[in-house]
PDB file of N, CA and C in Angstrom:
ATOM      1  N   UNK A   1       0.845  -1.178   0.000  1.00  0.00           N
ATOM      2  CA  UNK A   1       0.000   0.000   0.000  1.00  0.00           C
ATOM      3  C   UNK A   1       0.889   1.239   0.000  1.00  0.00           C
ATOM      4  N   UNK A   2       0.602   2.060  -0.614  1.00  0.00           N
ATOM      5  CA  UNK A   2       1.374   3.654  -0.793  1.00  0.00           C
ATOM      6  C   UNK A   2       1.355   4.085   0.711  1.00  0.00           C
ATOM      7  N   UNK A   3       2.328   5.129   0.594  1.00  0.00           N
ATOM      8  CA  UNK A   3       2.804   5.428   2.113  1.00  0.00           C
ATOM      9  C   UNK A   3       3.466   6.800   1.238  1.00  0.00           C
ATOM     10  N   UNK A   4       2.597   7.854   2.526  1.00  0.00           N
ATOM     11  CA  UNK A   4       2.783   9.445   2.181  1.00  0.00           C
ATOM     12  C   UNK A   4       4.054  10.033   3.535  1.00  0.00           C
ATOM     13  N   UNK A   5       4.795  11.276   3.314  1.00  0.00           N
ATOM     14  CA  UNK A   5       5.153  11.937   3.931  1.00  0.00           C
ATOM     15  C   UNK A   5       4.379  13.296   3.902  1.00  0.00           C
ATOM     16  N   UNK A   6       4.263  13.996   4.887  1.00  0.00           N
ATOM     17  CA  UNK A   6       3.871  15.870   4.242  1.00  0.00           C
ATOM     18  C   UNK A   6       5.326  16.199   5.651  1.00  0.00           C
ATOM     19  N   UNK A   7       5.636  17.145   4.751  1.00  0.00           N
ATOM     20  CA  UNK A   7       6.703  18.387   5.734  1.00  0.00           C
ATOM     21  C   UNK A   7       5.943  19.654   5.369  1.00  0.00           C
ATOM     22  N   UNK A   8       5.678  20.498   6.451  1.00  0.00           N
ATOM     23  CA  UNK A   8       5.285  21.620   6.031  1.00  0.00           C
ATOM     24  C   UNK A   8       6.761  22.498   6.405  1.00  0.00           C
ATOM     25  N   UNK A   9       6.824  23.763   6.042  1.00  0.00           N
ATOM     26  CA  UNK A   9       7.750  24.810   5.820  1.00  0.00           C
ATOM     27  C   UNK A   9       7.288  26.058   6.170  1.00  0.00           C
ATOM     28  N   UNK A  10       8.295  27.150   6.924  1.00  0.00           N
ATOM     29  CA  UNK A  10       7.932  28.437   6.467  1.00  0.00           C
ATOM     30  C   UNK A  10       8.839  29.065   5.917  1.00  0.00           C
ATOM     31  N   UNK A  11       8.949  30.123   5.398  1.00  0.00           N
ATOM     32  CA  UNK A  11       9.775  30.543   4.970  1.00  0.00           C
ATOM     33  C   UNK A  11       9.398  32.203   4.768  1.00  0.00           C
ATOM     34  N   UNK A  12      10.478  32.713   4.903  1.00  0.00           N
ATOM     35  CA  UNK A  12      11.058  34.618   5.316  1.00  0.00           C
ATOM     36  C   UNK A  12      10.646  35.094   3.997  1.00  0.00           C
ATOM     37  N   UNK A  13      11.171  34.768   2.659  1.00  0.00           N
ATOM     38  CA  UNK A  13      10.569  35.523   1.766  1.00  0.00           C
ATOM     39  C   UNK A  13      10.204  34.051   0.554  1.00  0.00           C
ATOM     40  N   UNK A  14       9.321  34.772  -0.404  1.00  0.00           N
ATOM     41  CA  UNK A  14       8.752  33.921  -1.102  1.00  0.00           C
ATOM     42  C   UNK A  14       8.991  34.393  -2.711  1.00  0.00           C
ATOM     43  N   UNK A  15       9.896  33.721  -3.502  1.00  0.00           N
ATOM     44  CA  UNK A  15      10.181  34.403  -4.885  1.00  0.00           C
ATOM     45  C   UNK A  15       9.811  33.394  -5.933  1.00  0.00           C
ATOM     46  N   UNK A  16      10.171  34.001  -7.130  1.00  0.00           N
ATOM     47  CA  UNK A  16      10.149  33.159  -8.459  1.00  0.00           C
ATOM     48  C   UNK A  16      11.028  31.814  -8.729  1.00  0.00           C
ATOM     49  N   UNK A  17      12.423  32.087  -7.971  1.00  0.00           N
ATOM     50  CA  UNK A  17      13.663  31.850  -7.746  1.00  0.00           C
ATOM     51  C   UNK A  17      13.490  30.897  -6.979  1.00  0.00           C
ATOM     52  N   UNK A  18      12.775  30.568  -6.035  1.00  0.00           N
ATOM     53  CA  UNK A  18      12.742  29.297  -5.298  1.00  0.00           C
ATOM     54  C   UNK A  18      11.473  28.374  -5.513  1.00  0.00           C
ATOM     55  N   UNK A  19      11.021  28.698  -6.077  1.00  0.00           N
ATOM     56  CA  UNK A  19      10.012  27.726  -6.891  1.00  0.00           C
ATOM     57  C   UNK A  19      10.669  27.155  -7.859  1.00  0.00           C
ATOM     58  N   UNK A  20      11.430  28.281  -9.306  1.00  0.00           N
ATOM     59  CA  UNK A  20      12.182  26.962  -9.882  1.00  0.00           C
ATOM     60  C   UNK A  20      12.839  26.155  -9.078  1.00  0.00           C
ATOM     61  N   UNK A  21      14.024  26.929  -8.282  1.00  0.00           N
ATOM     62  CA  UNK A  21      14.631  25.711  -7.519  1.00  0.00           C
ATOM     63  C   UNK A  21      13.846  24.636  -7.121  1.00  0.00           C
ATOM     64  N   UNK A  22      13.051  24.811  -6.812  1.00  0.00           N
ATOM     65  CA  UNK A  22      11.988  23.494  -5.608  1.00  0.00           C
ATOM     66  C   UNK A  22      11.655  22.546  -6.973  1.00  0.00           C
ATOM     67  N   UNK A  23      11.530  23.195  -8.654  1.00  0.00           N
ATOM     68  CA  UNK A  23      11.027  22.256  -9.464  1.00  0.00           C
ATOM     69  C   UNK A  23      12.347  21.540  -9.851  1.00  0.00           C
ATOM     70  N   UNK A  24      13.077  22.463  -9.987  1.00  0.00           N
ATOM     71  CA  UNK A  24      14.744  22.170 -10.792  1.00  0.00           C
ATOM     72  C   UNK A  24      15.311  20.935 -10.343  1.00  0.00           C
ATOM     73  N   UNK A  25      15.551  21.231  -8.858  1.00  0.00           N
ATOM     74  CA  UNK A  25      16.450  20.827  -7.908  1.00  0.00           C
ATOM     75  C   UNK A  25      15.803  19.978  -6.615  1.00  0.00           C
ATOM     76  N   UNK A  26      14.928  20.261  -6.101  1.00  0.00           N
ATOM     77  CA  UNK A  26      14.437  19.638  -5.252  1.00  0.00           C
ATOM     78  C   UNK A  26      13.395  18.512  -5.391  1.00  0.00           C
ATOM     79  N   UNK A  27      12.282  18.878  -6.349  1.00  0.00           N
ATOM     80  CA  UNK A  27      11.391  17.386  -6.897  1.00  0.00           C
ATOM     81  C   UNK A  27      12.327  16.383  -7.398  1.00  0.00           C
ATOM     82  N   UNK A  28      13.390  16.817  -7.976  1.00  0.00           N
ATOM     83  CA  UNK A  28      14.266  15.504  -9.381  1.00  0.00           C
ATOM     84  C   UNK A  28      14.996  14.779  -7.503  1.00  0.00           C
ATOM     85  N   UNK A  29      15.870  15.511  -6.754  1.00  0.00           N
ATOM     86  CA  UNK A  29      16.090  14.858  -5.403  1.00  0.00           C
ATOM     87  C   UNK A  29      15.606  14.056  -4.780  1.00  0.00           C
ATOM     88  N   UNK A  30      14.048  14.476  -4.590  1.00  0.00           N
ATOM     89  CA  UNK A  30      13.647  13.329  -3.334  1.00  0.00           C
ATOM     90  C   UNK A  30      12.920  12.130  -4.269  1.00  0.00           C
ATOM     91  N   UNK A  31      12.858  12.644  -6.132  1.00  0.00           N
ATOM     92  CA  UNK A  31      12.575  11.336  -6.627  1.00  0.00           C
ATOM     93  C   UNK A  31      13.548   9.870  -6.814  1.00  0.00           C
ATOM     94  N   UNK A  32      14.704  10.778  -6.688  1.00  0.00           N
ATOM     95  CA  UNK A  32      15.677  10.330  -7.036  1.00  0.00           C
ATOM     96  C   UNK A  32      15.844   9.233  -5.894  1.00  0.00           C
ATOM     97  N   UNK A  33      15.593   9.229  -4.449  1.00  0.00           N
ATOM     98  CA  UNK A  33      15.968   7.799  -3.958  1.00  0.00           C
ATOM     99  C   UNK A  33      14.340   7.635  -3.190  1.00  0.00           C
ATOM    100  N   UNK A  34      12.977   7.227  -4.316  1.00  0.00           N
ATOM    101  CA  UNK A  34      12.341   6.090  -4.262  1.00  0.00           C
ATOM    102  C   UNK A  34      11.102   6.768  -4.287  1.00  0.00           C
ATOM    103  N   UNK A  35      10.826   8.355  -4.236  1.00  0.00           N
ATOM    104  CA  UNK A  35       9.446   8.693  -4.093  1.00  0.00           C
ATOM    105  C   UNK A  35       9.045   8.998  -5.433  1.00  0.00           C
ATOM    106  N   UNK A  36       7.654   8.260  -5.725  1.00  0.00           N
ATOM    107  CA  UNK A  36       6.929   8.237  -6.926  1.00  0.00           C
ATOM    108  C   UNK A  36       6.399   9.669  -7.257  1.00  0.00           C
ATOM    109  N   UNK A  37       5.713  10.614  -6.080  1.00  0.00           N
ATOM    110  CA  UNK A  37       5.562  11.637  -6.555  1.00  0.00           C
ATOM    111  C   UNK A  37       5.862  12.526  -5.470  1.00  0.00           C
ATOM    112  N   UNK A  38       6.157  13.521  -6.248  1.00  0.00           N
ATOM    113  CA  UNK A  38       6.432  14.958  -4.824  1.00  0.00           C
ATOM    114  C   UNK A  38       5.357  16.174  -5.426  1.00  0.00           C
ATOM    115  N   UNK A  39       4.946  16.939  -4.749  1.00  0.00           N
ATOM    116  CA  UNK A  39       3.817  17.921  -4.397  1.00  0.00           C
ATOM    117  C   UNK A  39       4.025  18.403  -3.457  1.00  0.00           C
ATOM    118  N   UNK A  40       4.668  19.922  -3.778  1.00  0.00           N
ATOM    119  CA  UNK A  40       5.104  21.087  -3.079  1.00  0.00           C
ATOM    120  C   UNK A  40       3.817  22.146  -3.408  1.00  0.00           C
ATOM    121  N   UNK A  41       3.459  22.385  -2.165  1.00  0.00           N
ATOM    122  CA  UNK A  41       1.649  23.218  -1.875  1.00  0.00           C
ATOM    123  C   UNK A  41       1.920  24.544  -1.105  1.00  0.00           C
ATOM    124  N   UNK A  42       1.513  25.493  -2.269  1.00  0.00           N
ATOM    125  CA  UNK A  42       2.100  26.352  -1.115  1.00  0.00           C
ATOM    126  C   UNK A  42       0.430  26.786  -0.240  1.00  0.00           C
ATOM    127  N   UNK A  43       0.260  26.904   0.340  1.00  0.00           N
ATOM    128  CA  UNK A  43      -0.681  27.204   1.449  1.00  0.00           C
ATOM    129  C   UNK A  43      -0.896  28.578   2.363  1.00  0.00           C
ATOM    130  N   UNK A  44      -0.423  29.229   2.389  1.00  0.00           N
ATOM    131  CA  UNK A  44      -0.339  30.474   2.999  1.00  0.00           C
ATOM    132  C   UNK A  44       1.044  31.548   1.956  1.00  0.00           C
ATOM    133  N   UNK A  45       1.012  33.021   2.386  1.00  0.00           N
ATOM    134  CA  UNK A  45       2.135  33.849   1.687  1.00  0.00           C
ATOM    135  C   UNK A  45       3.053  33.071   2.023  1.00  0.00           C
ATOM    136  N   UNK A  46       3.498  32.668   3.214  1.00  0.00           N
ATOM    137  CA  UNK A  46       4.840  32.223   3.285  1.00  0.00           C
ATOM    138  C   UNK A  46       4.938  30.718   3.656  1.00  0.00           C
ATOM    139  N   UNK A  47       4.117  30.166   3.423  1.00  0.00           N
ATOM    140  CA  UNK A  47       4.132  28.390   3.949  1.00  0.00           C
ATOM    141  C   UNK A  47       3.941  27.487   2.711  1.00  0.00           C
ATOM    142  N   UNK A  48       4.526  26.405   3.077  1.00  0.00           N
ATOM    143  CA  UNK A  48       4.092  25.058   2.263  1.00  0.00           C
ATOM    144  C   UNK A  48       4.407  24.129   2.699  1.00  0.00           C
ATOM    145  N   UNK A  49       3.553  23.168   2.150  1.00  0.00           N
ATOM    146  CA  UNK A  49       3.717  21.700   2.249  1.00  0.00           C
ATOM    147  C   UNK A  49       4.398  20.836   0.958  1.00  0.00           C
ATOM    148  N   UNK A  50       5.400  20.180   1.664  1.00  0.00           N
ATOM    149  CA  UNK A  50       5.517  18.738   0.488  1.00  0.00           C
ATOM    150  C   UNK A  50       5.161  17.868   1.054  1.00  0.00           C
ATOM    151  N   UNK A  51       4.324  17.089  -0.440  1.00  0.00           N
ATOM    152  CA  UNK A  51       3.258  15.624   0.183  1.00  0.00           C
ATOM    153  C   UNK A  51       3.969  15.031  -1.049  1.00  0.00           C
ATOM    154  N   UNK A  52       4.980  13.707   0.014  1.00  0.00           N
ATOM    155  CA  UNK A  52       5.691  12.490  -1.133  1.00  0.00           C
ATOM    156  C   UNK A  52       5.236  11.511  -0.899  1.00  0.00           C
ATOM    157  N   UNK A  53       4.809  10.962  -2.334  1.00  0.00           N
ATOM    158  CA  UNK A  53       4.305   9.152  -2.133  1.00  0.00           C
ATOM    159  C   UNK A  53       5.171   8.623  -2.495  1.00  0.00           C
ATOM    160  N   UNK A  54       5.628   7.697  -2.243  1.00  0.00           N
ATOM    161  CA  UNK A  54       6.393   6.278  -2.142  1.00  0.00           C
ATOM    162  C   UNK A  54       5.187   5.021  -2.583  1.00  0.00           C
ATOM    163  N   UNK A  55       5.972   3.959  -3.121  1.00  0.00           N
ATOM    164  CA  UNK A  55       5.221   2.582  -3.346  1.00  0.00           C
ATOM    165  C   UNK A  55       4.659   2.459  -1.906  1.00  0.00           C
ATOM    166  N   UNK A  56       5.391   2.436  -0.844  1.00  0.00           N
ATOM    167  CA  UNK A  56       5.423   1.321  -0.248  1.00  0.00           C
ATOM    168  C   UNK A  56       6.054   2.139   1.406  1.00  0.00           C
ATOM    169  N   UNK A  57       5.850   1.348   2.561  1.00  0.00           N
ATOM    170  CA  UNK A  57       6.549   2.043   3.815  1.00  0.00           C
ATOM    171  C   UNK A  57       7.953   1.672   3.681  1.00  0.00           C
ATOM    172  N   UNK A  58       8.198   0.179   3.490  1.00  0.00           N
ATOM    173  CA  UNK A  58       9.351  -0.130   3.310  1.00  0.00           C
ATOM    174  C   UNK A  58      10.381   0.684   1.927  1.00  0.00           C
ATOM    175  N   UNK A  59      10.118   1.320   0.972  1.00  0.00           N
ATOM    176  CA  UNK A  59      10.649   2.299   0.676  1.00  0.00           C
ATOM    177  C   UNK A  59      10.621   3.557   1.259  1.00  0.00           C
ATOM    178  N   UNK A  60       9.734   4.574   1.755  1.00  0.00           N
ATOM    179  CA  UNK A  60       9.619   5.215   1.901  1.00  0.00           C
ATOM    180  C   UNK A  60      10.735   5.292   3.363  1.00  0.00           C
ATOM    181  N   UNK A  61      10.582   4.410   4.286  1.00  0.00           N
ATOM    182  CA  UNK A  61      11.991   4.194   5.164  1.00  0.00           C
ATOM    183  C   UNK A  61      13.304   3.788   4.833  1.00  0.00           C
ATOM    184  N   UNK A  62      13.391   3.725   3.934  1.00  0.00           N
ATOM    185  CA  UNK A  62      14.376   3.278   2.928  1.00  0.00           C
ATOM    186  C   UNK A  62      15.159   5.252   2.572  1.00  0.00           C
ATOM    187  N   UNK A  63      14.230   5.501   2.327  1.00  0.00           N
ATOM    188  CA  UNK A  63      14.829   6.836   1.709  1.00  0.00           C
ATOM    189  C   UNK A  63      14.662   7.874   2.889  1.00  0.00           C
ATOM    190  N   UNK A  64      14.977   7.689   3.808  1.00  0.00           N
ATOM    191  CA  UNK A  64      14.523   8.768   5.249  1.00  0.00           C
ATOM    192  C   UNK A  64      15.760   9.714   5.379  1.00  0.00           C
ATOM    193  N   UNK A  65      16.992   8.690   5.633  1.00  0.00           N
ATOM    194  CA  UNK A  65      18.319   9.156   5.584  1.00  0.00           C
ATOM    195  C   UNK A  65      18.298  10.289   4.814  1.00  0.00           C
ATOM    196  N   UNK A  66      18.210   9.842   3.890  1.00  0.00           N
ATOM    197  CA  UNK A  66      18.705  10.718   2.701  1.00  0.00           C
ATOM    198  C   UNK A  66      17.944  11.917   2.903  1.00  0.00           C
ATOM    199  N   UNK A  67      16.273  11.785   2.764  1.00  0.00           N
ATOM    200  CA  UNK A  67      15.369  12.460   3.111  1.00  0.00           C
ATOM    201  C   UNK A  67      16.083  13.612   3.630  1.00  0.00           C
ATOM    202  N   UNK A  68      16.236  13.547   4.598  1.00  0.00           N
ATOM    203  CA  UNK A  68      16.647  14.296   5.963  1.00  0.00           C
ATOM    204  C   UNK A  68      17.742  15.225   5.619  1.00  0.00           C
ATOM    205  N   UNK A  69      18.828  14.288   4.236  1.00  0.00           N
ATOM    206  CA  UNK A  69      19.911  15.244   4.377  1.00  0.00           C
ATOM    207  C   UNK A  69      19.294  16.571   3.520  1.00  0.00           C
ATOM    208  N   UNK A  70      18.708  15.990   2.369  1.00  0.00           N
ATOM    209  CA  UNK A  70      17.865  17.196   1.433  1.00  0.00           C
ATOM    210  C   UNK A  70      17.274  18.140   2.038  1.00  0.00           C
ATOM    211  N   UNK A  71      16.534  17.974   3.726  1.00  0.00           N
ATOM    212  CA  UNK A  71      15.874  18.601   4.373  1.00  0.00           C
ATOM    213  C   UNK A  71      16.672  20.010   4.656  1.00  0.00           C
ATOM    214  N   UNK A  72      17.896  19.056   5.046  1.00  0.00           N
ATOM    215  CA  UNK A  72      19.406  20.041   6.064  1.00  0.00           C
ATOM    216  C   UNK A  72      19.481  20.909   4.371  1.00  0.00           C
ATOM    217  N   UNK A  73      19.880  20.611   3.287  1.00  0.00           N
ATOM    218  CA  UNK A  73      20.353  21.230   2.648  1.00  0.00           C
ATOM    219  C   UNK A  73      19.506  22.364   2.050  1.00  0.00           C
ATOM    220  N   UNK A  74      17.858  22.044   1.671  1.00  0.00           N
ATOM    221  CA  UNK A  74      16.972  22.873   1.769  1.00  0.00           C
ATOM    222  C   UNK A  74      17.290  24.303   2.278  1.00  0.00           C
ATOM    223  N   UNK A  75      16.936  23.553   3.847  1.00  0.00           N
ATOM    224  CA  UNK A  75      16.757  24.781   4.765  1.00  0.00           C
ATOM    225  C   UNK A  75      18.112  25.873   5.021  1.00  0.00           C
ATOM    226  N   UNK A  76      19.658  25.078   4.383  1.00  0.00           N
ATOM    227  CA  UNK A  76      20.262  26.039   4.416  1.00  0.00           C
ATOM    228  C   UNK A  76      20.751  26.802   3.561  1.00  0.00           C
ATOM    229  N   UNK A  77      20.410  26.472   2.301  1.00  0.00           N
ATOM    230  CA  UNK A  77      20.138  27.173   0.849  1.00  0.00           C
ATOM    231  C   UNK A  77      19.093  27.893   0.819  1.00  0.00           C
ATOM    232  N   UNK A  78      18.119  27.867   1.516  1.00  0.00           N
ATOM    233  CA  UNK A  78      16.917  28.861   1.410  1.00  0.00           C
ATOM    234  C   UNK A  78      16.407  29.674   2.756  1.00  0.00           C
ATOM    235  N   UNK A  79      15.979  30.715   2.973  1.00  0.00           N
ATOM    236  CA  UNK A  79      15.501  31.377   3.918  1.00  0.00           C
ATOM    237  C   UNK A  79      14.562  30.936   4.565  1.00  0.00           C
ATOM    238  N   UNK A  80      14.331  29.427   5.002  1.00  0.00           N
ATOM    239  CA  UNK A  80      13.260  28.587   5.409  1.00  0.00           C
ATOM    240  C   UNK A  80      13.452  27.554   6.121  1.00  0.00           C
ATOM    241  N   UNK A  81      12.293  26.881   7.419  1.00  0.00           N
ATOM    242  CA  UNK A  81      12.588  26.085   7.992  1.00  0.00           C
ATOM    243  C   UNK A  81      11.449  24.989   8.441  1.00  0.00           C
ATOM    244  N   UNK A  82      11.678  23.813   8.473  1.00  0.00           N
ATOM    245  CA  UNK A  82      10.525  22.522   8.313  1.00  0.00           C
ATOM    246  C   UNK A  82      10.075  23.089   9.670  1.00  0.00           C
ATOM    247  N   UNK A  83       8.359  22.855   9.765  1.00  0.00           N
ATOM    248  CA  UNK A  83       7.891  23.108  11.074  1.00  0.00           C
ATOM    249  C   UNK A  83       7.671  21.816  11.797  1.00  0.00           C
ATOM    250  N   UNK A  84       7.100  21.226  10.806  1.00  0.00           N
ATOM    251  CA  UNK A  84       6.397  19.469  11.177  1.00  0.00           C
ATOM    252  C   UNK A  84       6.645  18.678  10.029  1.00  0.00           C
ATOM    253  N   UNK A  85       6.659  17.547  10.559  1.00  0.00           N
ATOM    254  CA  UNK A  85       6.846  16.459   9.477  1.00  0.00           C
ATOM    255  C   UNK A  85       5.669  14.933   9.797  1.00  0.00           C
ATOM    256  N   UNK A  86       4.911  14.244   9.105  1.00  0.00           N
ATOM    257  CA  UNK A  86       4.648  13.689   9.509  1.00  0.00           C
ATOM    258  C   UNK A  86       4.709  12.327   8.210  1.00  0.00           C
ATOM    259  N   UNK A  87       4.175  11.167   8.378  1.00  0.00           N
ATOM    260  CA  UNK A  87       4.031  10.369   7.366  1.00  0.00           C
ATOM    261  C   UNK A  87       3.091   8.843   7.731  1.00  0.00           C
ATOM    262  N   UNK A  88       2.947   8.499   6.990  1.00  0.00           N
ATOM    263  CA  UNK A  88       2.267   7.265   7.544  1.00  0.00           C
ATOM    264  C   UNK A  88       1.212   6.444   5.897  1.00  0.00           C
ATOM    265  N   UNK A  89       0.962   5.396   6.332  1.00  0.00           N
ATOM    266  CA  UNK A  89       0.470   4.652   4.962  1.00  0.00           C
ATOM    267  C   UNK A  89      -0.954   4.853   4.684  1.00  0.00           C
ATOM    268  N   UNK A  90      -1.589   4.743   3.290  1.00  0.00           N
ATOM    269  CA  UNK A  90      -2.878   4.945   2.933  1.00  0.00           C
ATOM    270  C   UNK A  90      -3.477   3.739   3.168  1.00  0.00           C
ATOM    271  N   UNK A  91      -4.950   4.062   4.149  1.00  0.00           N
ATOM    272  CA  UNK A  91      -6.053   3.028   4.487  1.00  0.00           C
ATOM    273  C   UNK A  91      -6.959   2.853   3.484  1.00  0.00           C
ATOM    274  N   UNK A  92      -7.485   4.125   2.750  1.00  0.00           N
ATOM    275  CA  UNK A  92      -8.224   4.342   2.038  1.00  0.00           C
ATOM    276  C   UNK A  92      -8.229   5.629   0.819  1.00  0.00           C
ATOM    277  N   UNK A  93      -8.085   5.307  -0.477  1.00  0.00           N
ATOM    278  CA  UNK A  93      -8.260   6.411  -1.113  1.00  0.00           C
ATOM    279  C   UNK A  93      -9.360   5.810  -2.489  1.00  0.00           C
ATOM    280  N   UNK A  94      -9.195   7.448  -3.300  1.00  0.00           N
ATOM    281  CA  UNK A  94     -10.055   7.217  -4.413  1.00  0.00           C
ATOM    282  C   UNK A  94      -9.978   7.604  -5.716  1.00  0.00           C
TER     283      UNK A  94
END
């Protein structure tokens, strides 16, 4: 069964410039070790969420490590910082 992460974010200023980045540089990253899709939401002027699916939990723990380092590198390339993170597997969708 698919298995989601969401990290939400805030961040100090909000440009053109870090959206490509987030498409450029950051979606091709966290696909790169095992997540099927990434969806970066922005939600407020200065907030967002990324919601990553993975096949599976056992991938999706598979790629945490790494996860984490993209997180560190994110937040210190950009004027922004993870607030919450959460994740867990789908019971039901449609």
């Amino acid at each position: 069964m698919a298995h989601f992460t969401i990290s939400h974010w805030e961040t100090d200023d909000w440009t053109d410039e870090m959206e490509t980045l987030a498409r450029e540089k950051y979606v091709p990253l966290v696909k790169s070790v095992g997540a099927q899709r990434v969806s970066m939401v922005r939600v407020a002027d200065r907030s967002f969420m990324v919601v990553t699916e993975y096949a599976d939990a056992a991938t999706a723990d598979a790629a945490q490590a790494r996860i984490a380092e993209i997180r560190s590198q994110a937040a210190e390339e950009l004027p922004m910082k993870m607030t919450a993170a959460m994740g867990g597997e789908v019971f039901a969708a449609g």
